[in-house]
C-alpha atoms as a PDB file:
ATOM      1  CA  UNK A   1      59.535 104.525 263.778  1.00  0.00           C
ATOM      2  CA  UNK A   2      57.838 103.465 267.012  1.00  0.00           C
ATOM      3  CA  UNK A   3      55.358 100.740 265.954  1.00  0.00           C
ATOM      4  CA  UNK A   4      54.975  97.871 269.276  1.00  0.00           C
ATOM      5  CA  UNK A   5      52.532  98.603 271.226  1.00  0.00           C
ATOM      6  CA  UNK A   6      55.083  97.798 274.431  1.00  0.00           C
ATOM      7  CA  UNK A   7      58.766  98.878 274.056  1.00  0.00           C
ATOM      8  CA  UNK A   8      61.558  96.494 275.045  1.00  0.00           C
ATOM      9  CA  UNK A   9      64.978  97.520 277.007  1.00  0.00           C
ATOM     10  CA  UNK A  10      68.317  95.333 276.113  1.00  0.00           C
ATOM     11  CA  UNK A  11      71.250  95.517 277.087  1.00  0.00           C
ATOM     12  CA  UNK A  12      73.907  94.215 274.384  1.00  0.00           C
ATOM     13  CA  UNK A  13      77.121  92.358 275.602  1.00  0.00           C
ATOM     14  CA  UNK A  14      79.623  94.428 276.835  1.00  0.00           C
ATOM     15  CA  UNK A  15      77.310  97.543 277.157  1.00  0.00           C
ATOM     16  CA  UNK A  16      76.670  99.430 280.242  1.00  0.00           C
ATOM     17  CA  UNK A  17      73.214 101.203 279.229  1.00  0.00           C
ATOM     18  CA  UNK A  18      69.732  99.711 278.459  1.00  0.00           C
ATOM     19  CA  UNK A  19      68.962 100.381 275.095  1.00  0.00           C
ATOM     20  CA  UNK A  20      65.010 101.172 274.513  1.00  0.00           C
ATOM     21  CA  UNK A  21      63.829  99.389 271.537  1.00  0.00           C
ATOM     22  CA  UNK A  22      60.116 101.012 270.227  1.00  0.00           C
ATOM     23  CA  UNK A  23      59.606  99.169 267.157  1.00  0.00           C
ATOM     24  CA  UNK A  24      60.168  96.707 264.079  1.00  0.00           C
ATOM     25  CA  UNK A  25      62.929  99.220 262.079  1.00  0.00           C
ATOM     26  CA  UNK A  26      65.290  99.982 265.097  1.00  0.00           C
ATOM     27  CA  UNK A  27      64.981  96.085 266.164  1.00  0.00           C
ATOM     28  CA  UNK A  28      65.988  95.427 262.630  1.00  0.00           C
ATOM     29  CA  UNK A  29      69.166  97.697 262.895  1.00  0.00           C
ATOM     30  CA  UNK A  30      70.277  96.348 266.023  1.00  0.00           C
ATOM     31  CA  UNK A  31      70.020  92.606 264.524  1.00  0.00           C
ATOM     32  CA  UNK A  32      72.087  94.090 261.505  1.00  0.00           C
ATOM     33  CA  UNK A  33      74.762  96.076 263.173  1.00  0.00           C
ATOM     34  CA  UNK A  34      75.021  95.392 266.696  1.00  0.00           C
ATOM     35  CA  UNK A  35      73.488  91.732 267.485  1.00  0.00           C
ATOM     36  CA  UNK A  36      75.870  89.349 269.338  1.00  0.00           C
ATOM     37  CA  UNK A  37      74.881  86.454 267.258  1.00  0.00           C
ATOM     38  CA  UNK A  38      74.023  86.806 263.734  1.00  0.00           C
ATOM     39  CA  UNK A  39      73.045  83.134 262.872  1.00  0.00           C
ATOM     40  CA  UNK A  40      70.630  80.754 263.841  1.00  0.00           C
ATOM     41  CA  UNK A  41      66.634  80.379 263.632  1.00  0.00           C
ATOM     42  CA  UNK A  42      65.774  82.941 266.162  1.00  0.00           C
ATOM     43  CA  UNK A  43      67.792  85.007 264.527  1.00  0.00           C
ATOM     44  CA  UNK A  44      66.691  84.084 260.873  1.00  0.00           C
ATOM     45  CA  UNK A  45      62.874  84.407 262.314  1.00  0.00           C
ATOM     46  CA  UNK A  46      63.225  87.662 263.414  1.00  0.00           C
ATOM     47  CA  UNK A  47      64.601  89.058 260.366  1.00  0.00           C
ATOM     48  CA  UNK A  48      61.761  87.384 258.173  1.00  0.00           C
ATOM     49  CA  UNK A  49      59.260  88.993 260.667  1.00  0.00           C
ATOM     50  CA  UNK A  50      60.697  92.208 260.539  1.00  0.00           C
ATOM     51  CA  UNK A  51      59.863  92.155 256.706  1.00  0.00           C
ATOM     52  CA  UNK A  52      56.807  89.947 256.773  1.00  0.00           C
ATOM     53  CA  UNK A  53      55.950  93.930 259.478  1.00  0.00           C
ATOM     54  CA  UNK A  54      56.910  96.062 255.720  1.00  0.00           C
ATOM     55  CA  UNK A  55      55.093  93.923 253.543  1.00  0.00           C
ATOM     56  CA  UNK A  56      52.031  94.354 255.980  1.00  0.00           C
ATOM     57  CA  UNK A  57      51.734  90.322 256.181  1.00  0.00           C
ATOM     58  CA  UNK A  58      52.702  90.375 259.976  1.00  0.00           C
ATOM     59  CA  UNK A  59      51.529  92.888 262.841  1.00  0.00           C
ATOM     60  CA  UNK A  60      54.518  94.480 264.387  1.00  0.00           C
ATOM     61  CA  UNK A  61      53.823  93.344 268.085  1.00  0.00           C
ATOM     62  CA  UNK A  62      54.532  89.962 266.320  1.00  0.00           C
ATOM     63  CA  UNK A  63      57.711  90.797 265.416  1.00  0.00           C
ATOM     64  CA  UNK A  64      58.652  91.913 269.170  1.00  0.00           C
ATOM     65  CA  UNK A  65      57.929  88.552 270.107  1.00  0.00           C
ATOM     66  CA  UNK A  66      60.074  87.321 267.194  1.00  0.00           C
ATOM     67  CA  UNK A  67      62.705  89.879 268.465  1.00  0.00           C
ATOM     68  CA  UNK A  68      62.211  88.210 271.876  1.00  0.00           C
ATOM     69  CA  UNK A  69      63.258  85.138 270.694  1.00  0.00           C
ATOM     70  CA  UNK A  70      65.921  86.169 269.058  1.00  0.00           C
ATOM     71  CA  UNK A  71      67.492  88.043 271.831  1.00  0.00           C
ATOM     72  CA  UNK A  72      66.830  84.651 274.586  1.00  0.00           C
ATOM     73  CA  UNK A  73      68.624  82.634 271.750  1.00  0.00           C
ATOM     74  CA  UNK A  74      71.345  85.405 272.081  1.00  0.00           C
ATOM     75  CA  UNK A  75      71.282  85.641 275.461  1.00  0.00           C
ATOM     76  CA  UNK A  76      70.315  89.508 275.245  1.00  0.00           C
ATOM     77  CA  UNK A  77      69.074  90.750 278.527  1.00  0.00           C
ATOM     78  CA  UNK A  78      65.804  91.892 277.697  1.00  0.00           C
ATOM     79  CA  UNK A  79      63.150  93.917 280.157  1.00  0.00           C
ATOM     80  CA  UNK A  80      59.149  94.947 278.842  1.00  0.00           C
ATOM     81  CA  UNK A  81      58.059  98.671 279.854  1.00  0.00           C
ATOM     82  CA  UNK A  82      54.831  96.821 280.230  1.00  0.00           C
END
C-alpha cells in the first residue's frame, strides 16, 4: 500500500528497469526477497523501521529515509520522484 509521501525508483543489481517503490510494505518485500545485501545496520534499521511504520511508532516517510540508507549501504541506485 502506497504510504511515502515521495516514491523512490531503484534499480537492483543486475536489473535493467527502475523499480518504483511507493511505500513501507513493498520496501519491506524488496529488503526480504530481492535486496543485494541482507546484513548490516542499514539494513537491520530499515527493517526495524518498517515495523516501528505497523506498530504506528514511526511515520512512514521515516522509514523511506531508513530505506535510503539501506539501499546507499547496498549500493542500490536510488532516484526521488520529488
Amino acid at each position: 500500500m502506497p504510504d511515502w509521501t515521495t516514491p523512490l525508483q531503484i534499480r537492483l543489481p543486475g536489473q535493467e528497469s527502475l523499480i518504483t517503490v511507493r511505500g513501507t510494505g513493498h520496501a519491506a518485500a524488496l529488503l526480504a526477497e530481492k535486496w543485494p545485501v541482507t546484513h548490516g545496520l542499514a539494513f537491520e534499521r530499515a527493517l526495524a523501521s518498517f515495523a516501528a511504520v505497523t506498530e504506528g511508532q514511526l511515520r512512514p516517510d521515516e522509514a523511506r529515509e531508513a530505506f535510503i540508507d539501506a539501499a546507499d549501504a547496498a549500493g542500490v541506485r536510488w532516484l526521488s520522484d520529488a
